[in-house]
PDB file of N, CA and C in Angstrom:
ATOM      1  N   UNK A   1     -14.526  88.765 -39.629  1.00  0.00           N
ATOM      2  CA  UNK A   1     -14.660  88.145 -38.321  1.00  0.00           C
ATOM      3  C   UNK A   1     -14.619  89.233 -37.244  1.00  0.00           C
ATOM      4  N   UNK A   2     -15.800  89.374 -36.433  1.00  0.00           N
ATOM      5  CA  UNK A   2     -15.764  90.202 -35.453  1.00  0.00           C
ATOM      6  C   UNK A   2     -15.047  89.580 -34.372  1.00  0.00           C
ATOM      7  N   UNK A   3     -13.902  91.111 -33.434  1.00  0.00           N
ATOM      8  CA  UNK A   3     -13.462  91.211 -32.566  1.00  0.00           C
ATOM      9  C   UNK A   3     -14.274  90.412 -31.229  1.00  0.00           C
ATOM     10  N   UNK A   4     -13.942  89.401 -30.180  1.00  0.00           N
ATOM     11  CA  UNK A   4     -14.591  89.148 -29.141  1.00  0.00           C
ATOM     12  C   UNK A   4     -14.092  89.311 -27.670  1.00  0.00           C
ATOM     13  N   UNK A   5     -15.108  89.988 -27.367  1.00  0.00           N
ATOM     14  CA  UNK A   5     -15.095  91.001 -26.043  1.00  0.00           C
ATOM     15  C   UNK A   5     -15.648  90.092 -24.413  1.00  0.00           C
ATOM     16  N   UNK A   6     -14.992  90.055 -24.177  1.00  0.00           N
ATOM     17  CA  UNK A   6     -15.414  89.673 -22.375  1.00  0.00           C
ATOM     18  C   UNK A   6     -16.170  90.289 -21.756  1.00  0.00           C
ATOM     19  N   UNK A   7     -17.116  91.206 -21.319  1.00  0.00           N
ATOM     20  CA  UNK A   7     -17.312  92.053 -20.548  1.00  0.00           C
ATOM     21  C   UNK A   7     -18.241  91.376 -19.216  1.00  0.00           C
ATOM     22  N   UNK A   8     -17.159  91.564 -18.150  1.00  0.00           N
ATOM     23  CA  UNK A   8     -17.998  91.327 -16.396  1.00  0.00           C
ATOM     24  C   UNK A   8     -17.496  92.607 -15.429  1.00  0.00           C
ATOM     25  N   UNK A   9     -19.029  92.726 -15.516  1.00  0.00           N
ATOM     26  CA  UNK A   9     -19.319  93.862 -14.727  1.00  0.00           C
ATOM     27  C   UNK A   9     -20.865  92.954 -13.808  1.00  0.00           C
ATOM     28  N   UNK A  10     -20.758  93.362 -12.777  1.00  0.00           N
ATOM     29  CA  UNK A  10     -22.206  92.894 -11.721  1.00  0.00           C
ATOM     30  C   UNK A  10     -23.125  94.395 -12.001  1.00  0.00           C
ATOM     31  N   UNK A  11     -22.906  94.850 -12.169  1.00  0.00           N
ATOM     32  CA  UNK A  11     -23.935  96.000 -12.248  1.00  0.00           C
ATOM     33  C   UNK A  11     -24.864  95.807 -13.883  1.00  0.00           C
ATOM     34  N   UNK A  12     -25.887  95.292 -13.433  1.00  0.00           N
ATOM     35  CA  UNK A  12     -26.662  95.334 -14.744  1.00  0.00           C
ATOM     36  C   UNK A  12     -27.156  96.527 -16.025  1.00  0.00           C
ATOM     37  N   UNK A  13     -27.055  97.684 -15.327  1.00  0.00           N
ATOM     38  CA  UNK A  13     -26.797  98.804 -16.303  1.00  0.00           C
ATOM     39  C   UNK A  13     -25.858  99.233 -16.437  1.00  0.00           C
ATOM     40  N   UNK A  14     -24.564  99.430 -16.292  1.00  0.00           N
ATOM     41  CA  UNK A  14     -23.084  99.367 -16.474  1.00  0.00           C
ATOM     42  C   UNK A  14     -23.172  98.173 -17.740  1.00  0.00           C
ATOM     43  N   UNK A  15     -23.428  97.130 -17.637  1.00  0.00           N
ATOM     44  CA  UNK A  15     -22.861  95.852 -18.619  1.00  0.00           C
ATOM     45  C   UNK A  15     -24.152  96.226 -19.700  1.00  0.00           C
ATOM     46  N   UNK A  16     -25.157  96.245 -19.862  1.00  0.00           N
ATOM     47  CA  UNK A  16     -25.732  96.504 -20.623  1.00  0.00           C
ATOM     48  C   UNK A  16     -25.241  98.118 -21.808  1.00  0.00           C
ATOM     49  N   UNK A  17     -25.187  98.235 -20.974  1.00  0.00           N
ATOM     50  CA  UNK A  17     -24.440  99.448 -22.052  1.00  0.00           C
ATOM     51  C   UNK A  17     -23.435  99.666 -22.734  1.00  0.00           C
ATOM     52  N   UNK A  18     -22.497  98.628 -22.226  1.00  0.00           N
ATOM     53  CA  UNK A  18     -21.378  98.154 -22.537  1.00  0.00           C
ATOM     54  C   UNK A  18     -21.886  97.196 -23.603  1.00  0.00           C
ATOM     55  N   UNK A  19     -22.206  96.147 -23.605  1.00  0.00           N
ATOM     56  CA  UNK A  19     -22.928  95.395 -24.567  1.00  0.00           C
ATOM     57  C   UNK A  19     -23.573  95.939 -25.750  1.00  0.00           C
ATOM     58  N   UNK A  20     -24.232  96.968 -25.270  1.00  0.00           N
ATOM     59  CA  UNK A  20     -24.992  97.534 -26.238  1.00  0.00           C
ATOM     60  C   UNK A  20     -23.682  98.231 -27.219  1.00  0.00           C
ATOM     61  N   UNK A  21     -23.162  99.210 -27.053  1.00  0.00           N
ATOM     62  CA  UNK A  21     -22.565 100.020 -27.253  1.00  0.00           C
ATOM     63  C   UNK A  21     -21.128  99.398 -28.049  1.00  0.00           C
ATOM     64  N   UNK A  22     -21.019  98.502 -27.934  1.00  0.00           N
ATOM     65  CA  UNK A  22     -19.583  97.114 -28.079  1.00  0.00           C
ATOM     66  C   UNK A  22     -20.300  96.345 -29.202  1.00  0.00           C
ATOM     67  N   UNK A  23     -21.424  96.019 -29.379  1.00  0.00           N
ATOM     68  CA  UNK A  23     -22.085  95.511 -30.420  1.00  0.00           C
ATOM     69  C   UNK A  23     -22.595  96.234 -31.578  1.00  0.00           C
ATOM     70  N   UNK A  24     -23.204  97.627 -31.290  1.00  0.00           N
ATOM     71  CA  UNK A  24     -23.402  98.351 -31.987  1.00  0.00           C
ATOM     72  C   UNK A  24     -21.997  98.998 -33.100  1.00  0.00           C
ATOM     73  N   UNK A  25     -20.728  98.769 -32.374  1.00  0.00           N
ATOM     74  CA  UNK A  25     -19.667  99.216 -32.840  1.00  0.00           C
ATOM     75  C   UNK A  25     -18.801  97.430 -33.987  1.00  0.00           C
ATOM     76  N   UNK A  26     -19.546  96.556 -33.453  1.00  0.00           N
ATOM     77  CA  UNK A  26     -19.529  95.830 -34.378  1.00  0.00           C
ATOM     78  C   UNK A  26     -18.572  94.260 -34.020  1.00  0.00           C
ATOM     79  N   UNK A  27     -18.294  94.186 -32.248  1.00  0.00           N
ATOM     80  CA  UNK A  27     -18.098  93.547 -31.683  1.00  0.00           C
ATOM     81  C   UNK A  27     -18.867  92.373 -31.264  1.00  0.00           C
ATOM     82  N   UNK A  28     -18.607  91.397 -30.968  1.00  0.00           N
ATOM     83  CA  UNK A  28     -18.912  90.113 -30.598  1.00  0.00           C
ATOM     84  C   UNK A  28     -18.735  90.074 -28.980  1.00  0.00           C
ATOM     85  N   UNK A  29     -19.834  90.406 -27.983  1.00  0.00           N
ATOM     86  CA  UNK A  29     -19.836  90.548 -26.889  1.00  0.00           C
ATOM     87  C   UNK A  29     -20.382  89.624 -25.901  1.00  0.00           C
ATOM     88  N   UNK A  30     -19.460  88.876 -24.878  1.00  0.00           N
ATOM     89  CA  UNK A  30     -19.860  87.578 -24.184  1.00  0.00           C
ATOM     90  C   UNK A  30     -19.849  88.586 -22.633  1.00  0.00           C
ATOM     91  N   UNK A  31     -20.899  87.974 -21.774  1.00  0.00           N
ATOM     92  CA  UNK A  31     -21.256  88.920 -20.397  1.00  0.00           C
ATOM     93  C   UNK A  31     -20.919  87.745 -19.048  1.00  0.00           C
ATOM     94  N   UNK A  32     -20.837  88.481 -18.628  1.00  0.00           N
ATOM     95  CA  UNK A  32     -20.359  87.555 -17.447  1.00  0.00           C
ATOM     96  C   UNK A  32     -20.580  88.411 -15.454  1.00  0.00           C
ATOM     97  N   UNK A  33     -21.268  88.266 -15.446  1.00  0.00           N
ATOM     98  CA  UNK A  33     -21.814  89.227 -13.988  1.00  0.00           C
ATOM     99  C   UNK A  33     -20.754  88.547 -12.626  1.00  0.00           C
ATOM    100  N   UNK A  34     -20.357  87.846 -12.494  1.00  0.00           N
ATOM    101  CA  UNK A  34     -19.296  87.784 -11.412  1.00  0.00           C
ATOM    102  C   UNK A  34     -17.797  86.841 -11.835  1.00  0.00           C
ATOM    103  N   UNK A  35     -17.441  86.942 -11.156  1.00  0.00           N
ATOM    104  CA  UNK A  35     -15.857  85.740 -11.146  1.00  0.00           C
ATOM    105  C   UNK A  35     -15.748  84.834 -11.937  1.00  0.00           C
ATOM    106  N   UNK A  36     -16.631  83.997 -11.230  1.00  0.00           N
ATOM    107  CA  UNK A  36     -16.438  82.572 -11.190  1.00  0.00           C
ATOM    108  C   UNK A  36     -17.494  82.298 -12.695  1.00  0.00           C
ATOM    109  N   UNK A  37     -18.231  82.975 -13.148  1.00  0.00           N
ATOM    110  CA  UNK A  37     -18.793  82.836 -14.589  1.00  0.00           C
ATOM    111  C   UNK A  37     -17.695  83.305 -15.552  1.00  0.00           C
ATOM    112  N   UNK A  38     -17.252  84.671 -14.959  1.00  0.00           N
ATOM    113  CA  UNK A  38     -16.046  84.704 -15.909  1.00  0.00           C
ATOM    114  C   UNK A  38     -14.629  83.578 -16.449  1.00  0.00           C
ATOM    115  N   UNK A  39     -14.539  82.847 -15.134  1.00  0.00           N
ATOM    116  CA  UNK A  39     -13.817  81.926 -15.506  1.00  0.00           C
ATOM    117  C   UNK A  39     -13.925  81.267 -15.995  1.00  0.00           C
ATOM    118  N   UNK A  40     -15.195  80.667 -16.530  1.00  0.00           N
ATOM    119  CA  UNK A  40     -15.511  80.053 -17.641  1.00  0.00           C
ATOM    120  C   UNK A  40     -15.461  80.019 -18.644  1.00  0.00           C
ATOM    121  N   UNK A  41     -15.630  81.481 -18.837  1.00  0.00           N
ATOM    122  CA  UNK A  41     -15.631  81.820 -20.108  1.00  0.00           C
ATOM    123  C   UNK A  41     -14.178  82.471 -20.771  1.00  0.00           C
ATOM    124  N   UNK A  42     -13.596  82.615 -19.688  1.00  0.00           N
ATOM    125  CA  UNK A  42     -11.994  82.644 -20.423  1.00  0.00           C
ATOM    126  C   UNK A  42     -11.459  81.562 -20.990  1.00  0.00           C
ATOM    127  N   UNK A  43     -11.131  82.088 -22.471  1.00  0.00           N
ATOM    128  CA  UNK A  43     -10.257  81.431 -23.363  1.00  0.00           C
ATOM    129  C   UNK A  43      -9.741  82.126 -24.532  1.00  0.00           C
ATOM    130  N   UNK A  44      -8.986  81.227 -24.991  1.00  0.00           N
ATOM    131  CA  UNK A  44      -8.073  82.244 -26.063  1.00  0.00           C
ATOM    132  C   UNK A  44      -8.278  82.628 -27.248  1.00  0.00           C
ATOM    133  N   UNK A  45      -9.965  82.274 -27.424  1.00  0.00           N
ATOM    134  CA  UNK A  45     -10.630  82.974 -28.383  1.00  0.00           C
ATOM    135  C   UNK A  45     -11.234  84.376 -28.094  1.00  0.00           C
ATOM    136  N   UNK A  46     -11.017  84.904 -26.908  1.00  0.00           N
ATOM    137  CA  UNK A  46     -11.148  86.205 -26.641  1.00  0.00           C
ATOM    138  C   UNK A  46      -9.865  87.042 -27.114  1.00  0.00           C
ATOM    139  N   UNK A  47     -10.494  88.070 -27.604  1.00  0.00           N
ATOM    140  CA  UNK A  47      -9.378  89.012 -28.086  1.00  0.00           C
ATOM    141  C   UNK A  47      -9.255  90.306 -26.894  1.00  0.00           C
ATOM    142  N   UNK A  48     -10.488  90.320 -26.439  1.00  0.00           N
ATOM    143  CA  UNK A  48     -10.358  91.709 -24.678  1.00  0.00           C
ATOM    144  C   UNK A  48     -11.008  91.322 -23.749  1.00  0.00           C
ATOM    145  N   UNK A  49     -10.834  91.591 -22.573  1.00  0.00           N
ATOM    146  CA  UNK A  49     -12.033  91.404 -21.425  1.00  0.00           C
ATOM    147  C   UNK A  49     -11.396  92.911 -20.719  1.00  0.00           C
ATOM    148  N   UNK A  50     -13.086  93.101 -20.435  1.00  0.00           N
ATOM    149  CA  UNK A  50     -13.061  94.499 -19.871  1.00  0.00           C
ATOM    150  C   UNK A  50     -13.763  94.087 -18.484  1.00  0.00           C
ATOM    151  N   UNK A  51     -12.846  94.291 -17.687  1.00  0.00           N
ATOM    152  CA  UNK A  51     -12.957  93.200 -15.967  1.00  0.00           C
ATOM    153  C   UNK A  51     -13.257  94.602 -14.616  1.00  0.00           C
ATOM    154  N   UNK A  52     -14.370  94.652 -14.251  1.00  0.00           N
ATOM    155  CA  UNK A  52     -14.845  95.326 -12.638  1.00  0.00           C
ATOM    156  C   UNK A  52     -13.669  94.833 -11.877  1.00  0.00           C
ATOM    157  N   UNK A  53     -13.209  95.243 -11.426  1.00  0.00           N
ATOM    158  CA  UNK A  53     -12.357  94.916 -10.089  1.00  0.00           C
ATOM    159  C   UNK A  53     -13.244  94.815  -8.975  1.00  0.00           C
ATOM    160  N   UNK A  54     -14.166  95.481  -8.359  1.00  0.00           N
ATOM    161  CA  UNK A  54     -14.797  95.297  -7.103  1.00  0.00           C
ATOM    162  C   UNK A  54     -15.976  94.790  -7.678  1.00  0.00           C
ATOM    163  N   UNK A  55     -15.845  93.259  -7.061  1.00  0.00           N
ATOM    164  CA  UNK A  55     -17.169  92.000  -7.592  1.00  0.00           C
ATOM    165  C   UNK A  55     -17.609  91.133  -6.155  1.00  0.00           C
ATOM    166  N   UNK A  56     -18.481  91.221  -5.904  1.00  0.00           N
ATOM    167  CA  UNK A  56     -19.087  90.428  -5.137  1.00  0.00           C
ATOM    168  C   UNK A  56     -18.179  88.535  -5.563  1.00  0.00           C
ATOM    169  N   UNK A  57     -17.673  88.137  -4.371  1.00  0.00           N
ATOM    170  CA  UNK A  57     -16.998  86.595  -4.488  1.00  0.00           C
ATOM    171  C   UNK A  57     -15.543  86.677  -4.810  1.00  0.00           C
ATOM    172  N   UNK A  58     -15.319  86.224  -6.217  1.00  0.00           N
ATOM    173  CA  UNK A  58     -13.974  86.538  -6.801  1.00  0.00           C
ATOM    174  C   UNK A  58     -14.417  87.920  -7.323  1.00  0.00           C
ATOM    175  N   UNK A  59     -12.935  88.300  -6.807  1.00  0.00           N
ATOM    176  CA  UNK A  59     -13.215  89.692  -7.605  1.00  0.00           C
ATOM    177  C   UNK A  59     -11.930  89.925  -8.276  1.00  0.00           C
TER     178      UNK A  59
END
C-alpha cells in the first residue's frame, strides 16, 4: 500500500514536480492548488501534506 501525500502548492510548476517526483518515488499523490480545495481533501487517510504557506485566499 502506497504512502498518501497531500501536496498544495498554487504554483503549477512547483506542484508538478512535486507530483512527479513523489510518484516516481512510489507515492500516492493528491494536488490541491489553493485552501479551500485543500480542505476537502483533508482526511485521515492522508499520511503527509506538504502545505505553501503563501496562497492566494486561505492560506
Amino acid at each position: 500500500m502506497a504512502y498518501r501525500i497531500l501536496v498544495v502548492e498554487d504554483d503549477e510548476d512547483i506542484g508538478d514536480l512535486l507530483e512527479e517526483s513523489l510518484t516516481r518515488a512510489g507515492y500516492e499523490v493528491l494536488r490541491a492548488k489553493d485552501g479551500q480545495r485543500a480542505l476537502k481533501l483533508v482526511n485521515d487517510s492522508l499520511d503527509l501534506v506538504i502545505l505553501d504557506i503563501m496562497m492566494p485566499g486561505i492560506s
